[in-house]
Protein backbone atom coordinates (compact mmCIF):
# COMPACT_ATOMS: atom_id res chain seq x y z
CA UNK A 1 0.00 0.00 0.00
CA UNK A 2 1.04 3.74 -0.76
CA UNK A 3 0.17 7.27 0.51
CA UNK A 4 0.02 9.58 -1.98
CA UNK A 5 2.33 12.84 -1.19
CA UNK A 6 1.96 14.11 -4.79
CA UNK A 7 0.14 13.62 -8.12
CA UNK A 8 0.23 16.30 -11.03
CA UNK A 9 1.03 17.94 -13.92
CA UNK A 10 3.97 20.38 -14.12
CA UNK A 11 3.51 23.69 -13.87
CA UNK A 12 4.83 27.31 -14.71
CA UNK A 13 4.90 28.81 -11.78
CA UNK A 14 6.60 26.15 -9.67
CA UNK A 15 9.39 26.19 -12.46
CA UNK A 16 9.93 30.05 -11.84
CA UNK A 17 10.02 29.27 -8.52
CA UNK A 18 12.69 27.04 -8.62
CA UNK A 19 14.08 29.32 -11.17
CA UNK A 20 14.28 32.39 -8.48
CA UNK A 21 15.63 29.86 -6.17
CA UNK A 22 18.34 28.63 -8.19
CA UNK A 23 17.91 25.51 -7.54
CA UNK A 24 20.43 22.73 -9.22
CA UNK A 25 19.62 22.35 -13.15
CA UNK A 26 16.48 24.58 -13.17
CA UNK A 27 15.99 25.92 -17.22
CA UNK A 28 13.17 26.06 -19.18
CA UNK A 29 12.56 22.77 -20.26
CA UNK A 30 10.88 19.89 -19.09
CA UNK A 31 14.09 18.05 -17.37
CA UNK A 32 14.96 21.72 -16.01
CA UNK A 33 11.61 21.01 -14.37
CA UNK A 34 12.19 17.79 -13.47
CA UNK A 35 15.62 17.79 -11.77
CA UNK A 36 15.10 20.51 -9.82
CA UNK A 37 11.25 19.32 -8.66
CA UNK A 38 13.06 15.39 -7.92
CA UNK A 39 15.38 17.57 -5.69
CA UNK A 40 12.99 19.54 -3.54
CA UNK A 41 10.88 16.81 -3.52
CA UNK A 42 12.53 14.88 -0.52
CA UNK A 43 14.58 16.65 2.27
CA UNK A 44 17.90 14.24 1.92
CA UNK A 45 20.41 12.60 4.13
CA UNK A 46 23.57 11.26 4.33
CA UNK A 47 22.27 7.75 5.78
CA UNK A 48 19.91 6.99 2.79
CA UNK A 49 20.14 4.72 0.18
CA UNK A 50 19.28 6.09 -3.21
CA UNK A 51 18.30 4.91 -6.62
CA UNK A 52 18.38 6.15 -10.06
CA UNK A 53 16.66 4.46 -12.68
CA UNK A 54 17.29 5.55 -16.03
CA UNK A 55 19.82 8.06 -15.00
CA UNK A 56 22.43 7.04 -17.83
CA UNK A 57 24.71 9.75 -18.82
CA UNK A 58 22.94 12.39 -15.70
CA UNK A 59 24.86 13.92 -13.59
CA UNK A 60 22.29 14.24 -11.08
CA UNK A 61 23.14 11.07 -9.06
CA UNK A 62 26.82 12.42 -8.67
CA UNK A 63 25.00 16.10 -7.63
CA UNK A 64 22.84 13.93 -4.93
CA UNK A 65 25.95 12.55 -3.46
CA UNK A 66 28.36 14.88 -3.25
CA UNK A 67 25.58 17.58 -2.18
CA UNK A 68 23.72 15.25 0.25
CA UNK A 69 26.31 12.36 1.07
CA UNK A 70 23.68 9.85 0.10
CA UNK A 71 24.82 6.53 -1.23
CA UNK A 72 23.28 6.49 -4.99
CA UNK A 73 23.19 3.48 -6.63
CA UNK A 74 21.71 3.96 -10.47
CA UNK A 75 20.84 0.81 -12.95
CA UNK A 76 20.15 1.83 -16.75
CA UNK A 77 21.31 -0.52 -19.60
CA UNK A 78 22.73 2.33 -21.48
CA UNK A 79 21.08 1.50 -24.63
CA UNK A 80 22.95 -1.66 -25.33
CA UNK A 81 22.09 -3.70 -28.40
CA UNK A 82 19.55 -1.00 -28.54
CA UNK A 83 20.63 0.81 -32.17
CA UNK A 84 19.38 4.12 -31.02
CA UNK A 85 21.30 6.91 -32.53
CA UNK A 86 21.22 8.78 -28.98
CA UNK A 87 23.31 5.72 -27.65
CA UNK A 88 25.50 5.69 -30.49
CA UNK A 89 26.24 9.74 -30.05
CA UNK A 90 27.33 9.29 -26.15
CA UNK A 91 30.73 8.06 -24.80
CA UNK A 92 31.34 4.32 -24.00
CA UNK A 93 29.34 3.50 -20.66
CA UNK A 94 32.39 1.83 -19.60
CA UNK A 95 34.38 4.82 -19.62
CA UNK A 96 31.63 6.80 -18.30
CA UNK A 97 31.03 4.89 -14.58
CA UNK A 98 35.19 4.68 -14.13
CA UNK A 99 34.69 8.00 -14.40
CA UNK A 100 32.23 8.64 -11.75
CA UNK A 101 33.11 6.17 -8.79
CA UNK A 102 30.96 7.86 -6.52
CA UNK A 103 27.95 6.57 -8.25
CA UNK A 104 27.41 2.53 -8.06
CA UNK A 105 26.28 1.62 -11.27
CA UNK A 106 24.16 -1.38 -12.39
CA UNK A 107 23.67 -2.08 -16.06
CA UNK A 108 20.71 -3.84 -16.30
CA UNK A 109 16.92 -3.02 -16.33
CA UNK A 110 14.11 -2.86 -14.46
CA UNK A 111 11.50 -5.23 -14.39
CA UNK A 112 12.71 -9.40 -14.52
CA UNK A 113 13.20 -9.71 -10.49
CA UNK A 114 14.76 -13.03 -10.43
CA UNK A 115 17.73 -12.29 -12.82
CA UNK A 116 17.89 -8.55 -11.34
CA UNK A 117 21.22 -8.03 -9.00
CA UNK A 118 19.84 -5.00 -7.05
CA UNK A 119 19.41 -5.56 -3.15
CA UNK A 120 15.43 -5.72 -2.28
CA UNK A 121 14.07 -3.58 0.59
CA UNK A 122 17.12 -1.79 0.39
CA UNK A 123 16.01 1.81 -0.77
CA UNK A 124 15.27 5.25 0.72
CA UNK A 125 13.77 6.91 -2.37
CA UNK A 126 13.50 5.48 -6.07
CA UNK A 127 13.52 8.22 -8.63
CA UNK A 128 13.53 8.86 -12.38
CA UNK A 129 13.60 11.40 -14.75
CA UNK A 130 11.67 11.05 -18.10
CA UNK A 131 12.64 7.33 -18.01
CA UNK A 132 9.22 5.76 -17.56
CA UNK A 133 7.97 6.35 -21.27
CA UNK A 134 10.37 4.58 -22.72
CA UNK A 135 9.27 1.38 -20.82
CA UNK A 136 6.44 -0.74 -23.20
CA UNK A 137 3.31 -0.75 -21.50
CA UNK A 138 3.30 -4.89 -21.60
CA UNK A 139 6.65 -4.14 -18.66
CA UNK A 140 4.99 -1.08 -17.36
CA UNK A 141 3.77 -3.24 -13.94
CA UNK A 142 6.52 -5.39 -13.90
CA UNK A 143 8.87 -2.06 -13.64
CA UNK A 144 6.34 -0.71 -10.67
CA UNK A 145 5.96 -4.12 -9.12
CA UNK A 146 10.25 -4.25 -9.25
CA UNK A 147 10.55 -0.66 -7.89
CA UNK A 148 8.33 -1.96 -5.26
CA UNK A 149 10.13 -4.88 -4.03
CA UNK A 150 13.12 -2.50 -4.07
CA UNK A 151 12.35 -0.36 -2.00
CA UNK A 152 12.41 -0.23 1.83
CA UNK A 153 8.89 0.34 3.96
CA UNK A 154 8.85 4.32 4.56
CA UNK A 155 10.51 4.79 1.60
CA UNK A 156 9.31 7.25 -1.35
CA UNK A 157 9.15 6.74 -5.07
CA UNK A 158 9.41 10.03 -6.90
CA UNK A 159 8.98 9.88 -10.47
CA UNK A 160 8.78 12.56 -13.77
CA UNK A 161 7.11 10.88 -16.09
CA UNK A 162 7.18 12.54 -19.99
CA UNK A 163 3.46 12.20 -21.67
CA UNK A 164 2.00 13.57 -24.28
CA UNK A 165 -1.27 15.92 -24.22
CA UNK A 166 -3.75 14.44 -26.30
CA UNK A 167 -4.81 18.13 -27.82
CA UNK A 168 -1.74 17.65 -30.07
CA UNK A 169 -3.88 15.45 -32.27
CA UNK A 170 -7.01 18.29 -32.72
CA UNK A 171 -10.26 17.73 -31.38
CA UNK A 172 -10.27 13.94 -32.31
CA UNK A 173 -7.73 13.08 -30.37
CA UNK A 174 -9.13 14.70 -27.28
CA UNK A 175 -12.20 12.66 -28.08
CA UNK A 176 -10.73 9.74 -28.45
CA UNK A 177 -8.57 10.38 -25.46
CA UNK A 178 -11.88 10.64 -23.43
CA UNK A 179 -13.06 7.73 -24.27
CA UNK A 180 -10.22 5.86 -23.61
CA UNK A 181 -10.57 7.22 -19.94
CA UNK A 182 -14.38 6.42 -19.78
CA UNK A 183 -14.32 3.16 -21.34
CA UNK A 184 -10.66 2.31 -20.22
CA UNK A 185 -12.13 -1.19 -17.52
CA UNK A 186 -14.12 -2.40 -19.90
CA UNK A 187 -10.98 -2.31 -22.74
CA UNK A 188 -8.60 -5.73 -23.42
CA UNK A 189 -5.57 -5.01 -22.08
CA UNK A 190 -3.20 -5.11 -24.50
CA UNK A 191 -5.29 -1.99 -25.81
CA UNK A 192 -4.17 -0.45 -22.08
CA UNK A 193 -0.90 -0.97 -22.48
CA UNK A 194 -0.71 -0.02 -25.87
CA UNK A 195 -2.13 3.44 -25.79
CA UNK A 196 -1.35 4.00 -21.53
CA UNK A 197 0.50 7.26 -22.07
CA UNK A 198 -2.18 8.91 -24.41
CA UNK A 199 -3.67 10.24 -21.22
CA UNK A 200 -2.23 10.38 -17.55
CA UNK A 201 -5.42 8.64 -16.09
CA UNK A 202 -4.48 5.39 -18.08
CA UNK A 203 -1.01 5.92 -17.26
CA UNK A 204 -1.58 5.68 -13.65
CA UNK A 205 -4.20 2.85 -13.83
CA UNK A 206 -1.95 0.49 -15.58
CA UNK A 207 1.27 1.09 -13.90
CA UNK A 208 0.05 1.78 -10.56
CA UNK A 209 -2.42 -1.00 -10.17
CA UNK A 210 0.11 -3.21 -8.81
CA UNK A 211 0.94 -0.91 -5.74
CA UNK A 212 -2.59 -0.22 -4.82
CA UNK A 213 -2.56 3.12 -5.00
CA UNK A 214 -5.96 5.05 -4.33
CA UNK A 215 -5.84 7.69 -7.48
CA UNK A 216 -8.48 9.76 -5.50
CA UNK A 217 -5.58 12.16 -4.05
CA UNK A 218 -4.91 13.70 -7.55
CA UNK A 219 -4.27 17.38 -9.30
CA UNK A 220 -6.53 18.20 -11.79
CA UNK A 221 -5.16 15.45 -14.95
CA UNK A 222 -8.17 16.09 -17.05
CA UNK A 223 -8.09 16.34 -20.95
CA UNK A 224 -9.80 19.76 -20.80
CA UNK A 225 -7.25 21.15 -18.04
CA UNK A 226 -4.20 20.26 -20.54
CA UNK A 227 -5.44 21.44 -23.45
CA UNK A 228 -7.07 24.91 -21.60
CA UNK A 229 -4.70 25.85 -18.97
CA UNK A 230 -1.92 28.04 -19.61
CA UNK A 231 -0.26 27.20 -17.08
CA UNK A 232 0.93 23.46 -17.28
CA UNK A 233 3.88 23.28 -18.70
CA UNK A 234 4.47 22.09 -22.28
CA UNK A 235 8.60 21.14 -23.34
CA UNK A 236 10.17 24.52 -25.54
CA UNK A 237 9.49 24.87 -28.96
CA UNK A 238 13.51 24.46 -29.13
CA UNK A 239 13.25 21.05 -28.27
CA UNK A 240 11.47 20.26 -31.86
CA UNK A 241 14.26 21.84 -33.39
CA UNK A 242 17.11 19.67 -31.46
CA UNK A 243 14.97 16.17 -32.24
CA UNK A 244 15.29 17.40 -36.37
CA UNK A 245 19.03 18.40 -36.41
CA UNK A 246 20.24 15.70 -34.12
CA UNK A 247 17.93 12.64 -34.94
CA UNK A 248 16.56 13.16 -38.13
CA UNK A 249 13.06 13.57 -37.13
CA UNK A 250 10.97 14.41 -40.46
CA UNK A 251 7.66 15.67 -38.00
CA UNK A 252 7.70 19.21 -38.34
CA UNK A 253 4.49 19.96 -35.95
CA UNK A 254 5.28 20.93 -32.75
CA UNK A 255 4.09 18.80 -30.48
CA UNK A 256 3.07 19.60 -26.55
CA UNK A 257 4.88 17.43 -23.85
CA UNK A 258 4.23 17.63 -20.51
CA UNK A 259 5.57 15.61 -17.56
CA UNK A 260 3.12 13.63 -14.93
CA UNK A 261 4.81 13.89 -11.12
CA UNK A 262 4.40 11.17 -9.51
CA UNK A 263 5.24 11.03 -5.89
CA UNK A 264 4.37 8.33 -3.44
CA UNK A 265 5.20 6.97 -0.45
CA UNK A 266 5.30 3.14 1.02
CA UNK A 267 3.36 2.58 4.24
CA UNK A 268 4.86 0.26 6.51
């Protein structure tokens, strides 16, 4: 079972706040929303235990350590066998954890338990930063479900989850979106894992099922809200740009991303 400490969309005006207070990594972005919210998010100490997942080629682990004196562990597979011109772009992984000791890194991912080397019930606070997404919905519990067995009673899971908002696609798409939310128990569910980021809602039913999480406790994550409110935040129009000179992207259209916070924590 889990409390729920936070659920929402980000925002604005909590990313000029963090702005003003210069806190680690805040820019106008997204991930300079998302560091800086993972930091504030938990009031750290040097006796926890701390994991990364996804972090790859961050340096926020390192910042956490040296800032905090937590032990961080992260686990990311770096891409491996993975063909992804990002991967291909970035220094060898090898090279990359000699150079940061500090950090204990596990290449592997989430989700198989029984072939997984991480220590259970050994975690403080679980985090990630736009790493969720990339998971296929069909691992989407298992991930959950391993962060869970990971991580200690008391501790916290604090996740920034990228999604997309389902105005992008016009007025069908918020239709469509809708009824994916109203009809979403009654659906097979390889049709909820295939389209569980089109909306937050069916994010957070499919991946937090397995924790039994009451979704009552929750900002406003409605269709209308994205689309209308000015003040969620949506990823730079720069961003486009970087995805068509770096990887090739042929989409022109801008497309609004926003980032679901997830923030939970395990009840002893």
């Amino acid at each position: 079972m889990y409390e729920v400490i936070e659920i929402t969309l980000a925002n604005i005006e909590r990313l000029y706040r963090f702005k003003i207070e210069n806190i680690y990594k805040t820019y106008f972005s997204l991930k300079g929303f998302d560091n800086p919210w993972v930091l504030t998010s938990h009031p750290w100490h040097a006796a926890e235990h701390i994991l990364d997942v996804g972090a790859a080629y961050s340096p926020l682990p390192g910042y956490i350590h040296t800032n905090y004196g937590c032990e961080v562990w992260a686990v990311d597979d770096f891409g491996l066998g993975s063909g992804e011109d990002f991967w291909a772009r970035s220094q060898s992984p090898k090279e990359y954890i000699a150079q940061n000791p500090e950090v204990h890194y596990v290449v592997e991912r989430l989700g198989d338990q029984s072939s997984s080397s991480l220590p259970r019930d050994y975690f403080d606070i679980i985090y990630s930063v736009s790493t969720l997404e990339h998971v296929p919905g069909s691992m989407q519990a298992a991930v959950w479900q391993h962060m869970d067995a990971l991580l200690k009673p008391g501790g916290e899971l604090i996740h920034a989850v990228d999604i997309d908002f389902p105005s992008n696609f016009g007025l069908s798409g918020m239709v469509k979106a809708a009824a994916l939310n109203i009809l979403y128990f009654f659906l097979p569910r390889s049709i909820r894992e295939k389209y569980c980021l089109v909306t937050p809602l069916a994010y957070l039913r499919l991946a937090l099922k397995p924790l039994q999480v009451s979704l009552r406790k929750t900002g406003d994550l409605s269709i209308i809200n994205m689309a209308l409110n000015p003040d969620i935040l949506a990823e730079e129009y720069a961003h486009g740009l970087n995805r068509i000179l770096k990887d090739g992207a042929t989409n022109y259209k801008y497309q609004r991303n926003g980032s679901l916070l997830i923030h939970l924590k395990k009840l002893a």
